[in-house]
C-alpha atoms as a PDB file:
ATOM      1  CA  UNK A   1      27.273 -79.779  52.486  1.00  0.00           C
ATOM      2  CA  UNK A   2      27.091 -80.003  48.329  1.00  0.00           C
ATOM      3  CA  UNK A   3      25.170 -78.226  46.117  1.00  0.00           C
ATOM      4  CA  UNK A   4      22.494 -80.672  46.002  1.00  0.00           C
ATOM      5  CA  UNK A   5      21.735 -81.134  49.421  1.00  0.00           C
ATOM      6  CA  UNK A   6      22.024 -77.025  49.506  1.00  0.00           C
ATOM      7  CA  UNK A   7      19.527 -76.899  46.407  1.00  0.00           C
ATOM      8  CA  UNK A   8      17.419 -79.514  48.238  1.00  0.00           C
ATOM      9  CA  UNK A   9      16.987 -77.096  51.592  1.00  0.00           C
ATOM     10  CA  UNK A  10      16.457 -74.132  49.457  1.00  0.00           C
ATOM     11  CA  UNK A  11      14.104 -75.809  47.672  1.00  0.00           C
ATOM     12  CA  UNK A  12      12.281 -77.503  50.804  1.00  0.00           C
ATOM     13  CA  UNK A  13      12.264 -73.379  52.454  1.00  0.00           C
ATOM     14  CA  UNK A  14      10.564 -72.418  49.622  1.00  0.00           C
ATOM     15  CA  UNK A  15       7.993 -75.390  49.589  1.00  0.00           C
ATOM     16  CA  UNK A  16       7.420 -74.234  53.187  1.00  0.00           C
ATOM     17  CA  UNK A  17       6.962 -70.371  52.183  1.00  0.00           C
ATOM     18  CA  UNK A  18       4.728 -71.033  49.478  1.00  0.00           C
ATOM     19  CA  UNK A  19       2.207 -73.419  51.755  1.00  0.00           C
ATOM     20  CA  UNK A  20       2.129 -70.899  54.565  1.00  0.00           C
ATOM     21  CA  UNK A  21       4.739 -72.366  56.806  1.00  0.00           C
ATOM     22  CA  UNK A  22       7.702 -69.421  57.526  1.00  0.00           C
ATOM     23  CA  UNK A  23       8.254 -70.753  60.810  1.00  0.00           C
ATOM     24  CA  UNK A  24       9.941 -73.843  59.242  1.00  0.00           C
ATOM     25  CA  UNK A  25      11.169 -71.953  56.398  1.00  0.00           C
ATOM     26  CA  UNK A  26      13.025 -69.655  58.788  1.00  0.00           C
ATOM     27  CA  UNK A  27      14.581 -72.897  60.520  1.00  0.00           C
ATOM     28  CA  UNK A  28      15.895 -74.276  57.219  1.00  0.00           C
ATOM     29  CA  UNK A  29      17.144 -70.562  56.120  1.00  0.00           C
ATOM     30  CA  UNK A  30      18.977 -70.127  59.577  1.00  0.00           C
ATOM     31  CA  UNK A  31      20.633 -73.253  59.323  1.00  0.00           C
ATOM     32  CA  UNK A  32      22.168 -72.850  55.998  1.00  0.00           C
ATOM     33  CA  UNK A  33      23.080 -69.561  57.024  1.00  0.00           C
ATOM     34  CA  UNK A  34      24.724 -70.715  59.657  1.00  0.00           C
ATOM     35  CA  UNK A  35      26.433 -73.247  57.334  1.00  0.00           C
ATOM     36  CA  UNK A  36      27.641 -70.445  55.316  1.00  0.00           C
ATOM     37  CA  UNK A  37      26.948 -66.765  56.417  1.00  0.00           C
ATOM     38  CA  UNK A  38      28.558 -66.226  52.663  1.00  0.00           C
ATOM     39  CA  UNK A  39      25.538 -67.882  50.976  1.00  0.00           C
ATOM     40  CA  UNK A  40      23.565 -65.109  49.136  1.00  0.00           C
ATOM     41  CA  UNK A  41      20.238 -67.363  48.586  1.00  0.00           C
ATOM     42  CA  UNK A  42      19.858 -68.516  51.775  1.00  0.00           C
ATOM     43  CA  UNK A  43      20.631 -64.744  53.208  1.00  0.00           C
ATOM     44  CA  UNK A  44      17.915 -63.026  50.672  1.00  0.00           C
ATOM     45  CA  UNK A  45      15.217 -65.576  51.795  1.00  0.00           C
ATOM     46  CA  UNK A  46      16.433 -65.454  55.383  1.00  0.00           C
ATOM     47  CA  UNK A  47      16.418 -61.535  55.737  1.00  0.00           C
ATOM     48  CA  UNK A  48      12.803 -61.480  54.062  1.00  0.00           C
ATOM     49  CA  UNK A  49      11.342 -63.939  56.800  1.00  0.00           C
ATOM     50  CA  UNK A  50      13.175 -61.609  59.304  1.00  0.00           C
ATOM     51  CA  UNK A  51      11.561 -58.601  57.928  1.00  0.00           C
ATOM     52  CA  UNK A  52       8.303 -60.412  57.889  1.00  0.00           C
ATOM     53  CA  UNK A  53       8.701 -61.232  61.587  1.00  0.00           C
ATOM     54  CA  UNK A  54       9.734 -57.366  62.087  1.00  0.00           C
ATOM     55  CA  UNK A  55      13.559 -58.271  62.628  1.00  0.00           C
ATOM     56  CA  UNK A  56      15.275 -54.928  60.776  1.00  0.00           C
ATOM     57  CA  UNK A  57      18.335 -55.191  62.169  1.00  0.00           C
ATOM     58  CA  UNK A  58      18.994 -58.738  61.716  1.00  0.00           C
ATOM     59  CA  UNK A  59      18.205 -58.449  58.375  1.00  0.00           C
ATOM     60  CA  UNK A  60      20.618 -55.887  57.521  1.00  0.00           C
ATOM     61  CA  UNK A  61      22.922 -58.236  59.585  1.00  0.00           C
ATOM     62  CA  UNK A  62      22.350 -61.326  57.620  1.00  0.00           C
ATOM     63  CA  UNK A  63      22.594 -59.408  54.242  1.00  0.00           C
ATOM     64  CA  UNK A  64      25.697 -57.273  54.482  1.00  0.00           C
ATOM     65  CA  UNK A  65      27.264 -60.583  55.734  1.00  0.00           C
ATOM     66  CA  UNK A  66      26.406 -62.495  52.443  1.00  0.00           C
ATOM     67  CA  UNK A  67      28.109 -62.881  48.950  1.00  0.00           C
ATOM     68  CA  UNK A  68      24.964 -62.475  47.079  1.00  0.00           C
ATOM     69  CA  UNK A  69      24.527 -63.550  43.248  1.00  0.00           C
ATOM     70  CA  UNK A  70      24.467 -61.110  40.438  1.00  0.00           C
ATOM     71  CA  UNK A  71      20.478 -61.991  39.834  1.00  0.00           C
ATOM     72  CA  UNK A  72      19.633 -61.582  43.402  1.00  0.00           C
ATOM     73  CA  UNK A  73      20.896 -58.111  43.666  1.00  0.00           C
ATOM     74  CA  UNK A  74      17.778 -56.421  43.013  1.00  0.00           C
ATOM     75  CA  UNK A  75      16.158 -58.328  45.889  1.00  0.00           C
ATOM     76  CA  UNK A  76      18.777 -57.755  48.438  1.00  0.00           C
ATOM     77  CA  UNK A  77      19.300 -54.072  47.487  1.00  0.00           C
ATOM     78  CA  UNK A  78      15.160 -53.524  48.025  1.00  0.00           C
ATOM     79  CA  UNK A  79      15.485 -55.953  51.193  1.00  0.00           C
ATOM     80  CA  UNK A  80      18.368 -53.728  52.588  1.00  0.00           C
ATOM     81  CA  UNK A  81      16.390 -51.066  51.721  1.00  0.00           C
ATOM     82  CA  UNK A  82      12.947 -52.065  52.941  1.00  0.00           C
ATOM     83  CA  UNK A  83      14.967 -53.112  56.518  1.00  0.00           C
ATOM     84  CA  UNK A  84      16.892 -49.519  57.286  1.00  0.00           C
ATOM     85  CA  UNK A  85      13.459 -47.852  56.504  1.00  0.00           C
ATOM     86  CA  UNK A  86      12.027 -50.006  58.823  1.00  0.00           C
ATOM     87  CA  UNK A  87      14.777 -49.606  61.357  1.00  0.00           C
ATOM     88  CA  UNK A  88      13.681 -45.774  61.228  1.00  0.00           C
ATOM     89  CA  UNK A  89      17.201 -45.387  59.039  1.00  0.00           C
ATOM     90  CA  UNK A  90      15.881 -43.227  56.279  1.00  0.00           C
ATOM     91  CA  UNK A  91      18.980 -41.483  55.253  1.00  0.00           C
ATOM     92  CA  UNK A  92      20.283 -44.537  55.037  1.00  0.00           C
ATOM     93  CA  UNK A  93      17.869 -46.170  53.472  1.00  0.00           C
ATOM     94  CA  UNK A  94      17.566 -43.917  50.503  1.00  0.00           C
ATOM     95  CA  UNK A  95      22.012 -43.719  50.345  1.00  0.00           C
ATOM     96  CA  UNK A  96      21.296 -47.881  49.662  1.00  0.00           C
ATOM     97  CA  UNK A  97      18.963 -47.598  46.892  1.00  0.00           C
ATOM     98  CA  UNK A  98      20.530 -44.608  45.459  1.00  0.00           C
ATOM     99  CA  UNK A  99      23.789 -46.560  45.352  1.00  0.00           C
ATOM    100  CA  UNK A 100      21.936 -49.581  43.805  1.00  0.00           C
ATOM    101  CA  UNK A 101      20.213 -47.420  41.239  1.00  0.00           C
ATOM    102  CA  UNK A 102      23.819 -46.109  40.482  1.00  0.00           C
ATOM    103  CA  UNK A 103      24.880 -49.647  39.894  1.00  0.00           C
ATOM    104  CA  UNK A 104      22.506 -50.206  37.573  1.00  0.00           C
ATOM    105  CA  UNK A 105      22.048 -47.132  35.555  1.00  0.00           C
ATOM    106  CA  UNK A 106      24.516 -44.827  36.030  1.00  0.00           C
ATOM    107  CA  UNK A 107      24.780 -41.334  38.501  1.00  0.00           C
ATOM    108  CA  UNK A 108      22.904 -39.308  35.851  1.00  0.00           C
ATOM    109  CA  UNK A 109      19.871 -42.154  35.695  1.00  0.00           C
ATOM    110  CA  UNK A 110      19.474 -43.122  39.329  1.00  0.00           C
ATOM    111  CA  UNK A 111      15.706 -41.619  39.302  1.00  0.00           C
ATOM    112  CA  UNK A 112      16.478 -40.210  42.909  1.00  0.00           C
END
């Protein structure tokens, strides 16, 4: 697949999100996914549909397998996040977002 067809189905997912489609969203997320289970767009967007459609697990899945971008890292660290809590993983939950936090702003400024 190139990067234009790739930018094409992210863009069509999102077209489908913002007119109140996820079911076809989802689709068009899986499949690039599937493409690549590397791809760090199509893994944020997928594991937010997932949590939507109460899927924790898979969306831990589906993020932890991805390579996601330096200005997506927010998102997937508060999607991780949001899915262990969900999962009933607290401890874990909190270790993730600490850890992000850490990333960010060092051990003495992670507000946690």
């Amino acid at each position: 697949m190139t990067a234009d067809e790739r930018q094409f189905l992210l863009t069509a997912a999102w077209m489908f999100m913002r007119h109140g489609q996820p079911a076809r969203a989802r689709t068009v997320c899986e499949a690039l996914v599937e493409e690549d289970s590397r791809d760090g767009v199509a893994a944020v967007a997928l594991a937010e549909l997932m949590l939507d459609a109460g899927e924790a697990t898979r969306a831990v899945e589906v993020l932890r397998a991805a390579d996601v971008p330096p200005e997506l890292s927010h998102a997937a660290a508060f999607l991780e996040t949001r899915a262990l809590r969900n999962g009933g993983r607290n401890r874990e939950a909190a270790n993730r977002w600490s850890r992000y936090l850490e990333s960010r702003k060092g051990s003495e400024r992670r507000w946690m």
